[in-house]
Protein backbone atom coordinates (compact mmCIF):
# COMPACT_ATOMS: atom_id res chain seq x y z
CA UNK A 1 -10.29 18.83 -7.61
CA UNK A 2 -6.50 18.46 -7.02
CA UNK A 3 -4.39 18.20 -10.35
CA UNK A 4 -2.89 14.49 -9.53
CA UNK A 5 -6.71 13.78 -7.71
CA UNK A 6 -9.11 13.73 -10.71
CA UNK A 7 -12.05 13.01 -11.12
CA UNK A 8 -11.29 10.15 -13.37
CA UNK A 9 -9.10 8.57 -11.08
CA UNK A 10 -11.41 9.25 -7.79
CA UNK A 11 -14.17 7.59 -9.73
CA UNK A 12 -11.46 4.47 -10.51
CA UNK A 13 -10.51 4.16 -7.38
CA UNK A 14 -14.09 4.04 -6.08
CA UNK A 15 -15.43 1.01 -8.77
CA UNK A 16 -12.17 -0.90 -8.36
CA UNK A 17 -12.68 -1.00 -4.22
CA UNK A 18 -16.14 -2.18 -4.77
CA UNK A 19 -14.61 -4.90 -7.28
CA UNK A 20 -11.78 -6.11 -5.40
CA UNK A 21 -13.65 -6.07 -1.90
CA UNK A 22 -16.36 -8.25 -3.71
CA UNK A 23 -13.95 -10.73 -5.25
CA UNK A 24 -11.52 -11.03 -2.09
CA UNK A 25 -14.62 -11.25 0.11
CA UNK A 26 -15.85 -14.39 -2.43
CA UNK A 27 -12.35 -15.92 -2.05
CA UNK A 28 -11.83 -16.17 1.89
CA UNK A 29 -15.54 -17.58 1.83
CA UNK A 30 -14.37 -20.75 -0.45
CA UNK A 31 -10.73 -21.57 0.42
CA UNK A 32 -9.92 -23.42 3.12
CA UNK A 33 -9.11 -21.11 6.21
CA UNK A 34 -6.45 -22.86 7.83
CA UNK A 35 -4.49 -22.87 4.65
CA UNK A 36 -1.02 -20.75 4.94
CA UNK A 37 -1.57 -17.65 2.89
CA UNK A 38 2.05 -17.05 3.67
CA UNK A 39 4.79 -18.22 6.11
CA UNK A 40 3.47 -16.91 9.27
CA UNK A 41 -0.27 -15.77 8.50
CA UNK A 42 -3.35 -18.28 7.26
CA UNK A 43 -6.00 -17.77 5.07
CA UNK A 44 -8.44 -16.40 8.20
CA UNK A 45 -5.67 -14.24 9.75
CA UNK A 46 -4.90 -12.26 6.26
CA UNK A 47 -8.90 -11.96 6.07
CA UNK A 48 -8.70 -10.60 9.56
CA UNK A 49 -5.86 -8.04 8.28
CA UNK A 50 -7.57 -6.75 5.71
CA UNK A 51 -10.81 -6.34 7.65
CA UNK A 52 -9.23 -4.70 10.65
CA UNK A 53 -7.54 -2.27 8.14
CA UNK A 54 -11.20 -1.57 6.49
CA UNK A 55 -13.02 -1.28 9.92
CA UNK A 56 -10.43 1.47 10.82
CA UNK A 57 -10.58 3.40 7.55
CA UNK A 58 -14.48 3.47 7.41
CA UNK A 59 -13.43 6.24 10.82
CA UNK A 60 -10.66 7.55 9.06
CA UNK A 61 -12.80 8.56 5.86
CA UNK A 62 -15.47 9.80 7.71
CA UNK A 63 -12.64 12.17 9.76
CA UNK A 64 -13.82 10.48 12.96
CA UNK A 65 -12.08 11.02 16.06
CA UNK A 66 -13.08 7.88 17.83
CA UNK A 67 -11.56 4.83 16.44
CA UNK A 68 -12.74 0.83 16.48
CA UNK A 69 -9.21 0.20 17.89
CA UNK A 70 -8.21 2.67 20.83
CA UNK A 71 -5.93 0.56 21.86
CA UNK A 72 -3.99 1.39 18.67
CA UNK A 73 -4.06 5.31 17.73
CA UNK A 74 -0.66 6.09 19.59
CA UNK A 75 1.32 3.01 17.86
CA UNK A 76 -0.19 3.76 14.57
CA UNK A 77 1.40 7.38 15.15
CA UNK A 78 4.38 6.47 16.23
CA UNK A 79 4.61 3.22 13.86
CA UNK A 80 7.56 3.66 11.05
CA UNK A 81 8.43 1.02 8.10
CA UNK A 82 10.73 -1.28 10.14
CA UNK A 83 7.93 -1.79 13.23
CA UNK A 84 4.86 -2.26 11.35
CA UNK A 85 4.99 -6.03 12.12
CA UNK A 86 4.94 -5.43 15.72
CA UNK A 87 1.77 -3.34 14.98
CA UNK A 88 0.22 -5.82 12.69
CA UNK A 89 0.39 -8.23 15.73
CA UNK A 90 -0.93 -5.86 18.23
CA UNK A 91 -3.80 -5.31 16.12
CA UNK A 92 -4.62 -9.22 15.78
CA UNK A 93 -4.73 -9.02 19.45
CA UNK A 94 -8.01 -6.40 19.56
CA UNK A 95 -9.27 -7.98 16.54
CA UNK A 96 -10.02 -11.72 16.92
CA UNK A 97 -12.31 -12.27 14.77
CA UNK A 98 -11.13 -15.24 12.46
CA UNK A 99 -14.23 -16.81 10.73
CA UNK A 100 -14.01 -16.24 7.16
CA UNK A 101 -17.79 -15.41 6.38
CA UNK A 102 -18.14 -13.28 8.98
CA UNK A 103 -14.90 -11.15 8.26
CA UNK A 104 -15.86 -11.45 4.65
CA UNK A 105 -19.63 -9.84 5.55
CA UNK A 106 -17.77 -7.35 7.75
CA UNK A 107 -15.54 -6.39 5.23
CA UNK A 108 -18.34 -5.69 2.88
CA UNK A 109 -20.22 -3.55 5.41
CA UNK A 110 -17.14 -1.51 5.83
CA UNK A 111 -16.31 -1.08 2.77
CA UNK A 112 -20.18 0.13 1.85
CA UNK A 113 -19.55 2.44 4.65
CA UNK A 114 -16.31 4.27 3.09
CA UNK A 115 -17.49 4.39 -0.09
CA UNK A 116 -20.77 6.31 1.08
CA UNK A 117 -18.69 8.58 3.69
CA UNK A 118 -16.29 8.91 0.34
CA UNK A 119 -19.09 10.36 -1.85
CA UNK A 120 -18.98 13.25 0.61
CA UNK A 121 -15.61 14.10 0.88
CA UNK A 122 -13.03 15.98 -0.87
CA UNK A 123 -10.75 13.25 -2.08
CA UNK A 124 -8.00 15.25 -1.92
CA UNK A 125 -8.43 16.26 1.36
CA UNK A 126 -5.22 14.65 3.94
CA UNK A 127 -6.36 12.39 6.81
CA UNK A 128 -4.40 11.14 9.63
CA UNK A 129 -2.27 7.54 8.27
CA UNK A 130 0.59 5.54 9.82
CA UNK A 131 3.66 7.23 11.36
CA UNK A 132 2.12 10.56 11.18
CA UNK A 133 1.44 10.97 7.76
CA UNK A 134 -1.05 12.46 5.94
CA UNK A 135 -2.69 10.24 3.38
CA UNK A 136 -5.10 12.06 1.09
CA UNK A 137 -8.88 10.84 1.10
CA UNK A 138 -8.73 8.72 -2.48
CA UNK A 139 -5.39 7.37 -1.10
CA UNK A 140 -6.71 5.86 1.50
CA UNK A 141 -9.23 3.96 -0.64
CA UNK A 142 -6.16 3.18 -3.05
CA UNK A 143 -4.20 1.53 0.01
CA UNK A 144 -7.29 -0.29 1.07
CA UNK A 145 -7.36 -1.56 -2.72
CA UNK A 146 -4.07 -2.57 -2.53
CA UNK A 147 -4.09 -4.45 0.29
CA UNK A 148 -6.91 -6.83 -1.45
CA UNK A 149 -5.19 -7.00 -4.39
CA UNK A 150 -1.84 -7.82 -2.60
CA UNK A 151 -3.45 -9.93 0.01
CA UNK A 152 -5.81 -12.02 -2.32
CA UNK A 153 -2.85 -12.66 -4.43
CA UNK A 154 -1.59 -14.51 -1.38
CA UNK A 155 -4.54 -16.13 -0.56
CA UNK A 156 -4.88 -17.24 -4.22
CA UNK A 157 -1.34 -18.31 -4.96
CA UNK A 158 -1.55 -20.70 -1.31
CA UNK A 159 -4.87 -22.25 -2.72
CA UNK A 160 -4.30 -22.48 -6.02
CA UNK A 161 -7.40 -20.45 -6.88
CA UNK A 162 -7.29 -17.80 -9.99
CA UNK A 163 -6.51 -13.97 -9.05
CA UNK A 164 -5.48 -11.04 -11.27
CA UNK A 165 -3.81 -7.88 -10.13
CA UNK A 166 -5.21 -5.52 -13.02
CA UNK A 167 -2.54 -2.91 -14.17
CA UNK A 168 -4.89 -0.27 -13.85
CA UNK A 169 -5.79 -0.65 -9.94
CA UNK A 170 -2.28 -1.05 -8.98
CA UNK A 171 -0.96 2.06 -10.83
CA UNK A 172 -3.82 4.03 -8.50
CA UNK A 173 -1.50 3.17 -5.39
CA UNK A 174 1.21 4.72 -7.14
CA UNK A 175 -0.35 7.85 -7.80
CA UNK A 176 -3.19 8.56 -5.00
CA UNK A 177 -1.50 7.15 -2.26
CA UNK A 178 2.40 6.85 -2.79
CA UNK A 179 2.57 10.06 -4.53
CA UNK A 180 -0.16 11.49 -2.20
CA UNK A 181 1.57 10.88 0.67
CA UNK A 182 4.41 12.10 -0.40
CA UNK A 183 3.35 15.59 -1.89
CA UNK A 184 1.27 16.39 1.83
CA UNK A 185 3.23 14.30 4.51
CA UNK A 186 4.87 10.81 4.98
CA UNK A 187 5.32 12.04 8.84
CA UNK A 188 8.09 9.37 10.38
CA UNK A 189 7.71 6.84 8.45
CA UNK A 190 11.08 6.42 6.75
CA UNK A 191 13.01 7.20 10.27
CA UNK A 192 14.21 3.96 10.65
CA UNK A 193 17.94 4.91 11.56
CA UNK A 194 18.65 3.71 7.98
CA UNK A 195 21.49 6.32 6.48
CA UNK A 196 20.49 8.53 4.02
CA UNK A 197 22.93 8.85 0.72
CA UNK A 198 25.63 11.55 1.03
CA UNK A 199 24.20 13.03 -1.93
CA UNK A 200 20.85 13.80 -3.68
CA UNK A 201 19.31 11.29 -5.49
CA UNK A 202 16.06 11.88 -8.10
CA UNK A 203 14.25 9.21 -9.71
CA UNK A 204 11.83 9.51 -12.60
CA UNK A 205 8.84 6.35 -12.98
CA UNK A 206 7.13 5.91 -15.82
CA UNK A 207 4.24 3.94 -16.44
CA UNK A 208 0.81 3.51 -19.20
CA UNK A 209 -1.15 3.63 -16.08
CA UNK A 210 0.12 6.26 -14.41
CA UNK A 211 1.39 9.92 -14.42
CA UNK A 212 5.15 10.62 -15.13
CA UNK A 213 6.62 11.64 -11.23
CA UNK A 214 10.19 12.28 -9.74
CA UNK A 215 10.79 11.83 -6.40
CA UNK A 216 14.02 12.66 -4.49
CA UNK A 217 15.84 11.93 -1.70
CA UNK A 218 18.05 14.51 -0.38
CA UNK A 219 19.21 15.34 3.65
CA UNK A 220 17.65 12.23 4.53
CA UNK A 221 13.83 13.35 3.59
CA UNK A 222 12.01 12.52 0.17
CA UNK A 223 9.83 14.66 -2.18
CA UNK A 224 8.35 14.91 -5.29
CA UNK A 225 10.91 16.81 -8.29
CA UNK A 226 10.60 17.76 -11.28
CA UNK A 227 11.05 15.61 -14.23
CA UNK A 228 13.79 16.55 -15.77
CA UNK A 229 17.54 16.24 -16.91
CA UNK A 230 18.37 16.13 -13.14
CA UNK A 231 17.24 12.87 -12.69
CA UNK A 232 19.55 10.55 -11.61
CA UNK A 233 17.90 7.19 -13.19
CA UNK A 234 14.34 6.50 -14.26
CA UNK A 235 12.19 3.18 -14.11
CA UNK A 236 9.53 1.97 -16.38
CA UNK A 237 7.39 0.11 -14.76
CA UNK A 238 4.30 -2.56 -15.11
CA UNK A 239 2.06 -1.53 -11.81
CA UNK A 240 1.15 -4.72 -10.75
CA UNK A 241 4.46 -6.24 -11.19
CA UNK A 242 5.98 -2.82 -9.16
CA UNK A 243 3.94 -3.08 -6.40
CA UNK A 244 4.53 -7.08 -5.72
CA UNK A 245 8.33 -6.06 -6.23
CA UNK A 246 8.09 -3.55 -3.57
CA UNK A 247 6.16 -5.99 -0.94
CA UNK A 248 8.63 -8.34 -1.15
CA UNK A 249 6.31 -10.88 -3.56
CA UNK A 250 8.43 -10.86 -6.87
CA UNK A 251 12.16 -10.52 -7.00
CA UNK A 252 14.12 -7.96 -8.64
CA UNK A 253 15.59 -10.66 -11.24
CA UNK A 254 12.28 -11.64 -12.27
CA UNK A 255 11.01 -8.39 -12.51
CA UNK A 256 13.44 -7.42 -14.75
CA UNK A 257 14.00 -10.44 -16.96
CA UNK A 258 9.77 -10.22 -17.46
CA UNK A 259 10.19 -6.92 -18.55
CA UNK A 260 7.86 -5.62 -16.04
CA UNK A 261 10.43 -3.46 -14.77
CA UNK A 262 13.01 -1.54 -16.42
CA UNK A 263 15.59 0.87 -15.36
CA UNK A 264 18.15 3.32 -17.41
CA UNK A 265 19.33 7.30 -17.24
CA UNK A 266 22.85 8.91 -16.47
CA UNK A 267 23.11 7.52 -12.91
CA UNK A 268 20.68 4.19 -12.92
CA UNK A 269 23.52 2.52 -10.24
CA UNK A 270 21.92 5.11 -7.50
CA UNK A 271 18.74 3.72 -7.55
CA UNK A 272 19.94 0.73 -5.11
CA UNK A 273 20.70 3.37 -2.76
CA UNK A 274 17.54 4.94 -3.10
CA UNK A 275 15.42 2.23 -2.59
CA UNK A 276 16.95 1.26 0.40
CA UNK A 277 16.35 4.46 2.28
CA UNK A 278 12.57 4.88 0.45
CA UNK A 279 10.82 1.36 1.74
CA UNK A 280 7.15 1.12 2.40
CA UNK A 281 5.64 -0.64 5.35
CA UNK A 282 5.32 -4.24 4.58
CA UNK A 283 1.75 -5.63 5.98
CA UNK A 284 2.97 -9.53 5.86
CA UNK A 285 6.04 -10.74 6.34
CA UNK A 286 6.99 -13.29 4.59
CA UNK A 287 10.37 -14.70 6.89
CA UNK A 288 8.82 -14.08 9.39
CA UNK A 289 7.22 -10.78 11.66
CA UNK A 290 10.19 -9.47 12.83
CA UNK A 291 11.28 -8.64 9.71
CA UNK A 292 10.51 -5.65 7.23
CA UNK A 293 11.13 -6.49 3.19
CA UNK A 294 13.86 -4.36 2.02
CA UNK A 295 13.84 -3.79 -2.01
């Protein structure tokens, strides 16, 4: 078992996916479906997101080479943060599905699929992900759980209807899929054209829910560091409130003034820099789907 990959956390990751997909599939079955989940997307067309995404992981977990979606293996190579949108809406194209109890049965089936081709994998193994990268097994299942968290927070907040974002799930994106990327292979992702800093930047996050990491950015490609008097500034972070910071659903004000996120160390005016080059592919756009949320 790898040392970031435990066993603890692959057996998290696996009981909060069956949670989540249970209460998001409950949700789209009892909201209305026309509703506007966000600016551009309804209630039915974020259910359809999600499901596509779980329909094509239940292949990528298994280490399939066939795919639901042919139509979509070479963008989903060649996809980086800033054209994600454009793939989102190719994807809605070969996936028209929109009826909320069917997507919500389908994404139950699919899900029940990847956690049974799961049980039989190596969770730390790297599988083929956006742009290239290589996403390790139990990251996969933590971006799946993300995106139901995330997405059922939008559903929720446009209906009204109750939805929690536990700490402890969102701190497994952080460290099986952000970090996991990032340790095998974020591929092209982050070559948007966007100019890297002059000069090395490291930043430390801390937070109850996850392990201490240091990434940096240096030449234009990111890592993980060491934690250590090198780094630049460090951030102390809630998960839940990180993670709707980084796609674009809380602002940096609030996050801050809620004490959800902090920031301090010898060079905390870098981090701005930082997080402009290090962005994550946004799944909904808010303004609209041209656009990719920039922290």
């Amino acid at each position: 078992m790898d040392e970031l990959i435990t066993y603890g956390k692959w057996a998290s990751v696996r009981g909060s996916l069956k949670a989540a997909t249970d209460r998001f599939a409950k949700l789209v079955s009892i909201v209305d479906p026309h509703a506007m989940a966000t600016r551009e997307w309804t209630v039915a067309e974020t259910a359809a997101h999600v499901t596509a995404i779980a329909s094509l992981y239940t292949c990528v977990v298994r280490g399939d080479v066939t795919t639901p979606f042919p139509a979509l293996a070479e963008p989903i190579l060649g996809t980086n943060v800033d054209t994600v949108s454009a793939l989102n809406e190719l994807a809605f194209e070969h996936f028209p599905e929109r009826d909320p109890v069917v997507l919500a049965e389908r994404l139950r089936g699919d899900v029940r699929e990847i956690l049974r081709a799961g049980a039989e994998a190596d969770p730390a193994t790297p599988v083929p992900w956006l742009g290239d990268a290589r996403v390790p097994v139990a990251g996969v299942l933590a971006h799946l759980l993300n995106e139901l968290l995330l997405h059922g927070w939008d559903i929720a907040r446009a209906t009204r209807t109750p939805w929690s974002v536990p700490a402890r799930d969102a701190g497994l994106f952080f460290d099986l899929f952000l970090i996991g990327m990032i340790r095998n292979d974020y591929g092209h992702l982050m070559d948007t054209g966007t100019p890297a800093p002059p000069r090395r930047i490291t930043v430390g996050f801390h937070s109850a829910h996850t392990a201490p990491a240091a990434l940096a950015l240096e030449n234009g490609r990111v890592s993980v560091a060491e934690m250590g008097p090198q780094v630049d500034a460090h951030v102390r972070f809630d998960p839940a409130a990180l993670n709707l910071l980084l796609f674009g659903r809380m602002s940096r004000t609030r996050a801050a003034l809620t004490g959800k996120v902090a920031v301090w160390g010898r060079r905390p005016w870098l981090l701005p820099a930082f997080l402009r080059f290090v962005r994550l592919p946004t799944t909904t756009v808010p303004r609209s789907r041209a656009e990719s949320i920039q922290v």
